[in-house]
Protein backbone atom coordinates (compact mmCIF):
# COMPACT_ATOMS: atom_id res chain seq x y z
CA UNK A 1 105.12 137.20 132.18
CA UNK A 2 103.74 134.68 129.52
CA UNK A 3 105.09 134.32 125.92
CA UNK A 4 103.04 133.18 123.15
CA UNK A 5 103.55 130.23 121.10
CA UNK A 6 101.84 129.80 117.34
CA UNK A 7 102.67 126.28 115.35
CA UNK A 8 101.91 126.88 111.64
CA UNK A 9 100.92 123.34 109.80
CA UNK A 10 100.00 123.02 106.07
CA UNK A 11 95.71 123.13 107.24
CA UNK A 12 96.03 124.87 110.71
CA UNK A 13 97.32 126.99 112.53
CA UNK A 14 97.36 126.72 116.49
CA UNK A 15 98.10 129.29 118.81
CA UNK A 16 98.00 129.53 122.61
CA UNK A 17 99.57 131.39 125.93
CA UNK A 18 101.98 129.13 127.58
CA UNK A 19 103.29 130.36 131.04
CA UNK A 20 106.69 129.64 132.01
CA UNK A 21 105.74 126.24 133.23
CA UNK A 22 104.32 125.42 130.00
CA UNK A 23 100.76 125.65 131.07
CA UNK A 24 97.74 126.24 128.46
CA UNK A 25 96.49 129.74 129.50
CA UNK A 26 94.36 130.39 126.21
CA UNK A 27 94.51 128.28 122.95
CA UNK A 28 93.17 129.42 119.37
CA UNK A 29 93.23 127.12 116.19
CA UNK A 30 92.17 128.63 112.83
CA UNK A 31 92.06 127.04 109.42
CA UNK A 32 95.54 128.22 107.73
CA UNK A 33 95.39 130.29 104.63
CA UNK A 34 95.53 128.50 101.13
CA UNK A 35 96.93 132.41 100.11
CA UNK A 36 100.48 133.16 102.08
CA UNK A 37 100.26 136.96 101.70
CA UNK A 38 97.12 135.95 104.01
CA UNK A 39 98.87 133.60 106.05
CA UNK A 40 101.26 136.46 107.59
CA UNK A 41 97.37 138.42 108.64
CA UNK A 42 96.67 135.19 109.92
CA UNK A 43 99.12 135.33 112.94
CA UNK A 44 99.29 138.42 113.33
CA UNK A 45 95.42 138.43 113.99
CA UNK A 46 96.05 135.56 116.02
CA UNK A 47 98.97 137.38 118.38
CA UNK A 48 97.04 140.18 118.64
CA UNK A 49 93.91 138.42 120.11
CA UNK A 50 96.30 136.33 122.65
CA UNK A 51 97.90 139.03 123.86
CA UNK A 52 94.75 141.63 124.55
CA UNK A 53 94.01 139.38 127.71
CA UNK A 54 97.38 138.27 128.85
CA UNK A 55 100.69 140.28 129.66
CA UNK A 56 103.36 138.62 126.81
CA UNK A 57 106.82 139.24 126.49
CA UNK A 58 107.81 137.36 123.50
CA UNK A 59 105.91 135.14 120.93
CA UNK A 60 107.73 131.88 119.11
CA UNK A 61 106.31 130.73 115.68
CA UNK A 62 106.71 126.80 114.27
CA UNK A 63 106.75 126.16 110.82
CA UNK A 64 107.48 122.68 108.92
CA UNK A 65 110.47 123.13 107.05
CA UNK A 66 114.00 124.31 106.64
CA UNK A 67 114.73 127.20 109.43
CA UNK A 68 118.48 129.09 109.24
CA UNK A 69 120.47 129.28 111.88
CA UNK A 70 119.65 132.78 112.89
CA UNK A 71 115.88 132.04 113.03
CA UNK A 72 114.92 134.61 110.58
CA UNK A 73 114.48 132.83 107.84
CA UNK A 74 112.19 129.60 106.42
CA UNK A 75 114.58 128.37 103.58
CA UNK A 76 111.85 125.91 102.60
CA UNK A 77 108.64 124.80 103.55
CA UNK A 78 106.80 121.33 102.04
CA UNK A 79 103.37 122.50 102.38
CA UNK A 80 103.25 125.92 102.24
CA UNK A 81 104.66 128.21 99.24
CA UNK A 82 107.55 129.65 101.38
CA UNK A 83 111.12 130.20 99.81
CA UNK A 84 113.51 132.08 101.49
CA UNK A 85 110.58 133.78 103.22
CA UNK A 86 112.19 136.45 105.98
CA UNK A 87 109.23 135.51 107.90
CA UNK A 88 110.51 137.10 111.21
CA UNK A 89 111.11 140.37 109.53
CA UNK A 90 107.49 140.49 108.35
CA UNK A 91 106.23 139.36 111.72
CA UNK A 92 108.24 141.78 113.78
CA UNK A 93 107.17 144.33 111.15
CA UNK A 94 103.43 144.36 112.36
CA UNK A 95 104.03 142.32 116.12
CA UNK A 96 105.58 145.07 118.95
CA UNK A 97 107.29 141.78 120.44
CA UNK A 98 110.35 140.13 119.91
CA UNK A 99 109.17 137.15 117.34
CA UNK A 100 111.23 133.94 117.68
CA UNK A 101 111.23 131.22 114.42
CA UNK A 102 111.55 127.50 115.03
CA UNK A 103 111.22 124.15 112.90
CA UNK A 104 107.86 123.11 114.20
CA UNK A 105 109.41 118.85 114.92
CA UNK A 106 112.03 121.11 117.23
CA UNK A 107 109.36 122.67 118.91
CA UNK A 108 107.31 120.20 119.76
CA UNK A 109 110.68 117.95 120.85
CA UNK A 110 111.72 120.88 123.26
CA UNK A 111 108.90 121.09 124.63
CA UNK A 112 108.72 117.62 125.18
CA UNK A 113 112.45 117.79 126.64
CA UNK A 114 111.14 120.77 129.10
CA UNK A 115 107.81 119.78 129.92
CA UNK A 116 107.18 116.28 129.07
CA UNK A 117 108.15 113.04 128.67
CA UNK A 118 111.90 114.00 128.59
CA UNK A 119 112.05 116.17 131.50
CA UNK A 120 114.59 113.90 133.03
CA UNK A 121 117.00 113.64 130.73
CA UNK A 122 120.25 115.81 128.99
CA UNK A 123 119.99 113.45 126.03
CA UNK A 124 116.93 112.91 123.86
CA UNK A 125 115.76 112.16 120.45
CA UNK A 126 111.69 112.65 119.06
CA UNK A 127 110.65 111.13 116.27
CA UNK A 128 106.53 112.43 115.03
CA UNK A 129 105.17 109.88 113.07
CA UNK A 130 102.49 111.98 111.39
CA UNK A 131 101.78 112.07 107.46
CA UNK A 132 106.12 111.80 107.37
CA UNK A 133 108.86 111.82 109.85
CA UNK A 134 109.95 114.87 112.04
CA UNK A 135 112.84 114.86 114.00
CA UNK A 136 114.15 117.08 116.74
CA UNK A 137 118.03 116.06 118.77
CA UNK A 138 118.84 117.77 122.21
CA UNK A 139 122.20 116.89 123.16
CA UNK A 140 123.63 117.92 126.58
CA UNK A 141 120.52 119.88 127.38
CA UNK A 142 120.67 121.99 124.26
CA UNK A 143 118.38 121.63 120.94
CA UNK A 144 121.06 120.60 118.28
CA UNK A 145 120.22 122.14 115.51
CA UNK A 146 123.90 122.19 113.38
CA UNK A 147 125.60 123.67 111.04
CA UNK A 148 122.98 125.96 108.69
CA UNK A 149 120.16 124.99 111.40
CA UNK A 150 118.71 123.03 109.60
CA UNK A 151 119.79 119.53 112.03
CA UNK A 152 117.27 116.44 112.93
CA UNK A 153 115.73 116.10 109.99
CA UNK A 154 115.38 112.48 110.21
CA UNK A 155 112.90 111.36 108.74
CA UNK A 156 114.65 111.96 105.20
CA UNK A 157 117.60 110.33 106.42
CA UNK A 158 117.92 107.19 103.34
CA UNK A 159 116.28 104.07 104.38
CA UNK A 160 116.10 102.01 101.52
CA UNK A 161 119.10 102.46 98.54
CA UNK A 162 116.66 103.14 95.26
CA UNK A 163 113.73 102.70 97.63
CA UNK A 164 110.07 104.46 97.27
CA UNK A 165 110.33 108.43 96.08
CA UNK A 166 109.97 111.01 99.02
CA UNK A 167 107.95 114.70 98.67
CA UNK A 168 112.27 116.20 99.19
CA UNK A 169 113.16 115.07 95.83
CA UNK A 170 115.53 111.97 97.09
CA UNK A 171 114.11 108.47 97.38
CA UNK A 172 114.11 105.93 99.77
CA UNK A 173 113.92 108.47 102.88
CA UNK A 174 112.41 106.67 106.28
CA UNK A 175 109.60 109.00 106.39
CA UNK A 176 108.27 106.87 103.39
CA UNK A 177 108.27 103.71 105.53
CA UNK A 178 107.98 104.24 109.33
CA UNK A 179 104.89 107.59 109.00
CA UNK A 180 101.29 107.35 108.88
CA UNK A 181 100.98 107.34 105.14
CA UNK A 182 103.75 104.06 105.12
CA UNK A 183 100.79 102.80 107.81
CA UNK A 184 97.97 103.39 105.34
CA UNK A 185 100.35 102.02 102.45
CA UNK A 186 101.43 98.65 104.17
CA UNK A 187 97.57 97.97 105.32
CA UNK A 188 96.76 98.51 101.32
CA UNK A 189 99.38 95.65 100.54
CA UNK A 190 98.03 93.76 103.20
CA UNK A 191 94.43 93.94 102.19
CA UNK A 192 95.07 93.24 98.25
CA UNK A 193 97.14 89.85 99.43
CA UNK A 194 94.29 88.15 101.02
CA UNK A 195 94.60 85.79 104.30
CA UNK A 196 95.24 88.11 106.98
CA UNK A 197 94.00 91.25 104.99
CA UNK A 198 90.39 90.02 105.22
CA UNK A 199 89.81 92.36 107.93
CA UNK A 200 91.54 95.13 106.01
CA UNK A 201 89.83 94.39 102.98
CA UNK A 202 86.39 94.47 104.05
CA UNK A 203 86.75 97.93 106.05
CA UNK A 204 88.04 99.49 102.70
CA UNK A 205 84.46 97.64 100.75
CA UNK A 206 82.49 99.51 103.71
CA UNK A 207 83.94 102.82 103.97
CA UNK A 208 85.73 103.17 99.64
CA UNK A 209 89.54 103.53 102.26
CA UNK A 210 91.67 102.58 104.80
CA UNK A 211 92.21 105.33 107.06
CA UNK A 212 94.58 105.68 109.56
CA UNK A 213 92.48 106.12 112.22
CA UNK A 214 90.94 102.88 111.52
CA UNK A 215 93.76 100.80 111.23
CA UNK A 216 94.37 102.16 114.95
CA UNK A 217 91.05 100.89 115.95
CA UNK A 218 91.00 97.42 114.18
CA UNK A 219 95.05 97.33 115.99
CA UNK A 220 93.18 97.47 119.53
CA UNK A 221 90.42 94.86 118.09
CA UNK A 222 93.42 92.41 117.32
CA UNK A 223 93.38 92.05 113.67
CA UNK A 224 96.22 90.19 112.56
CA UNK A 225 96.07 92.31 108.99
CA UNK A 226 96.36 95.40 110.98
CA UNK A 227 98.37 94.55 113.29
CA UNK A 228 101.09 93.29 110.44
CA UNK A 229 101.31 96.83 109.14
CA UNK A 230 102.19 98.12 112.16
CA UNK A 231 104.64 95.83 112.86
CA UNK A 232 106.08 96.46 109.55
CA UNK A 233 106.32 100.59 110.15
CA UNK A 234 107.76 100.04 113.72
CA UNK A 235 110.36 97.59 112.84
CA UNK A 236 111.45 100.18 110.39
CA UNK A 237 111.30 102.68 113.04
CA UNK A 238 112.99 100.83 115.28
CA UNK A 239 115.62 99.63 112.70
CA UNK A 240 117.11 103.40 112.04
CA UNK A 241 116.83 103.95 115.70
CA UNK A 242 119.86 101.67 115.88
CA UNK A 243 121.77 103.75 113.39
CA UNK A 244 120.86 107.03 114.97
CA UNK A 245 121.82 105.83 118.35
CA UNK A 246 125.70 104.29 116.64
CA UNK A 247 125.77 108.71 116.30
CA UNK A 248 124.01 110.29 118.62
CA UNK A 249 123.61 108.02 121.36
CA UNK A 250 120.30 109.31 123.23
CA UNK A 251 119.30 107.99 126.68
CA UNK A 252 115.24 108.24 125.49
CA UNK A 253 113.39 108.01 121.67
CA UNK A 254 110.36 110.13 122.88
CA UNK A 255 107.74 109.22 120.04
CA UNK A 256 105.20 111.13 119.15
CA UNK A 257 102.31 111.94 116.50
CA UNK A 258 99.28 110.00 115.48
CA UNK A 259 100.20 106.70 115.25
CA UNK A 260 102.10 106.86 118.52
CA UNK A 261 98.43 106.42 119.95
CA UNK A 262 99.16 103.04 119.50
CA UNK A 263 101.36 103.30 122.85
CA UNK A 264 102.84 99.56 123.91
CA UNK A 265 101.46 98.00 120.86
CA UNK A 266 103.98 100.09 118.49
CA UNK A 267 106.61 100.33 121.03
CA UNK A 268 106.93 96.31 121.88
CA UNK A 269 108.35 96.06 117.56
CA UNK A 270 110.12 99.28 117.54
CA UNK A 271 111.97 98.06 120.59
CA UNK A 272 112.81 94.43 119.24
CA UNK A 273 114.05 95.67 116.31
CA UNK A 274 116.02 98.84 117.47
CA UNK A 275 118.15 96.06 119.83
CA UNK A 276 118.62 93.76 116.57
CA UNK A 277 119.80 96.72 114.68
CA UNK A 278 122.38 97.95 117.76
CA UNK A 279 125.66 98.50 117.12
CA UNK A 280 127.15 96.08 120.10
CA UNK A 281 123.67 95.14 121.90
CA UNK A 282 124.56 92.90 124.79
CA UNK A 283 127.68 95.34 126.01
CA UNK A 284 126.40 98.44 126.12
CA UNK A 285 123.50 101.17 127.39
CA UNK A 286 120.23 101.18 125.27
CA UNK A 287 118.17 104.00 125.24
CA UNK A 288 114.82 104.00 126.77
CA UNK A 289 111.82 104.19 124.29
CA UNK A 290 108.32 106.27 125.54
CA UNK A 291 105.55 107.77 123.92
CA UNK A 292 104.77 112.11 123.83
CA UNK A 293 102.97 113.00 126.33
CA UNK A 294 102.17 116.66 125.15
CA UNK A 295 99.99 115.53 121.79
CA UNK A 296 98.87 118.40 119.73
CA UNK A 297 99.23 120.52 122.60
CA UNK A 298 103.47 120.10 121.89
CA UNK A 299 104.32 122.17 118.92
CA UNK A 300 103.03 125.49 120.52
CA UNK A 301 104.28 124.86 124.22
CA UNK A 302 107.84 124.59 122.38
CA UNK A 303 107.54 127.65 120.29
CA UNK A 304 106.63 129.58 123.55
CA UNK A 305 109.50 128.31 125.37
CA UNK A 306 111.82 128.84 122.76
CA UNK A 307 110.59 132.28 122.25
CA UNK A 308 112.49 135.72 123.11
CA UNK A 309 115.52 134.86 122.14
CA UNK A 310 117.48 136.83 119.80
CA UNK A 311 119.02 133.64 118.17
CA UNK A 312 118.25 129.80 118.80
CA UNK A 313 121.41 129.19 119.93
CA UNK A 314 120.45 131.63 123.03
CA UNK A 315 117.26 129.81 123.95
CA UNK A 316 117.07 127.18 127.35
């Protein structure tokens, strides 16, 4: 029996059937609604397509933003006009299948506990360094999600006292200086300051920007401008790293999203400054650092695996 898993993000929506080895059997991806009433039709549609081939028991929906506890419920959502939305009601409503509800960074984190680059471990922490931060905890072999359910999110976790205002409301989160759009920031700085921006500066009087995807590229080239912003948004990475590890104390950071591309050449800073920023360094365990190995692939794996049962708590 395979479940399906459906990972809703602010201008897609990806759905596939996973097996119970978290195998791709059949992926969709569809451009996600700008309406919401439509959004609902959308997967819906979606299950209904997945399923006509493939014998499902269960299908597991990923959202970004606030999930309760039960998994019933989106409390809030960033990029999509969901408040309080009973979104497994409505589901289950039109879907003859039990419908699970997940934060999509938890998702993608379990499945990267399960199936990839944490399978070995009872202790991990992901960090997706996308357009912000997403976080997702497992502790003990079990997703920690806390009190309300609404655990890991930490990439609003305060950074910077008075620092640079986040899309939560609060200011100075770490999402607004270790994500892709810190990336694209610090490689603007870089460019206006001259020296070392050259290389910056003249790919923004080509193109009229400074993407993210080719501040990757000119990172592999070697240019210093480039490669100073990175080093900037993984030594801020790398920096709360220490402090989450003085709570939570994972054996692996499992880092994913787009700028985790970048493989050793993010990882070497993150590393140097997660042991400067270690409570005790020199007397104690570190954790080990490695980048997703799921990709986009991640988010919908997880929301299969998570799927079918009737509370998070229940799922393994």
């Amino acid at each position: 029996m395979h479940r399906i898993g459906i990972d809703i993000g602010g201008t897609k929506i990806a759905g596939a059937v996973v097996d119970a080895d978290g195998r791709i059997l059949e992926k969709l991806r569809i451009e996600t609604p700008i309406d919401v009433r439509e959004l609902a039709n959308a997967v819906v549609n979606m299950t209904t397509h997945l399923s006509a081939a493939h014998e499902v028991d269960a299908v597991g929906v990923a959202a970004a933003g606030f999930v309760d506890k039960a998994g019933t419920t989106i409390i809030h959502a960033p990029n999509i006009a969901w408040r309080n939305e009973p979104l497994r009601a409505i589901l289950e409503e039109r879907i003859p299948l039990p419908v699970t509800i997940d934060n999509d960074a938890n998702a993608a984190g379990w499945a990267e506990f399960r199936f990839g680059a944490g399978r070995d471990v009872s202790d991990m922490v992901m960090l997706t360094m996308g357009t912000g931060v997403g976080g997702a905890v497992v502790l003990d072999g079990r997703l920690y999600r806390g009190g309300h359910g609404i655990a890991a999110e930490l990439g609003h976790v305060r950074f910077i006292r008075d620092g640079l205002l986040c899309g939560c409301g609060q200011s100075g989160c770490l999402e607004m200086y270790a994500s892709g759009r810190a990336l694209q920031r610090q490689a603007e700085e870089i460019a206006d300051g001259g020296g070392i921006g050259a290389g910056l500066a003249a790919l923004r009087a080509q193109t009229g920007q400074i993407s993210g995807p080719a501040i990757s590229r000119l990172v592999l080239a070697g240019d210093p401008g480039a490669t100073e912003a990175l080093r900037r948004v993984a030594t801020a990475l790398g920096e709360a790293c220490g402090g989450f590890t003085a709570t939570l104390d994972p054996e692996l950071y499992v880092i994913g999203g787009g700028v985790a591309e970048l493989g050793e050449d993010l990882l070497g800073p993150v590393r140097l400054a997660y042991e400067t920023s270690l409570p005790g360094y020199g007397d104690r365990e570190v954790a080990r650092f490695a980048i997703a190995r799921l990709g986009n692939d991640a988010g919908v794996i997880g929301a299969a695996d998570l799927a079918g049962a009737s509370t998070p708590a229940e799922a393994r």
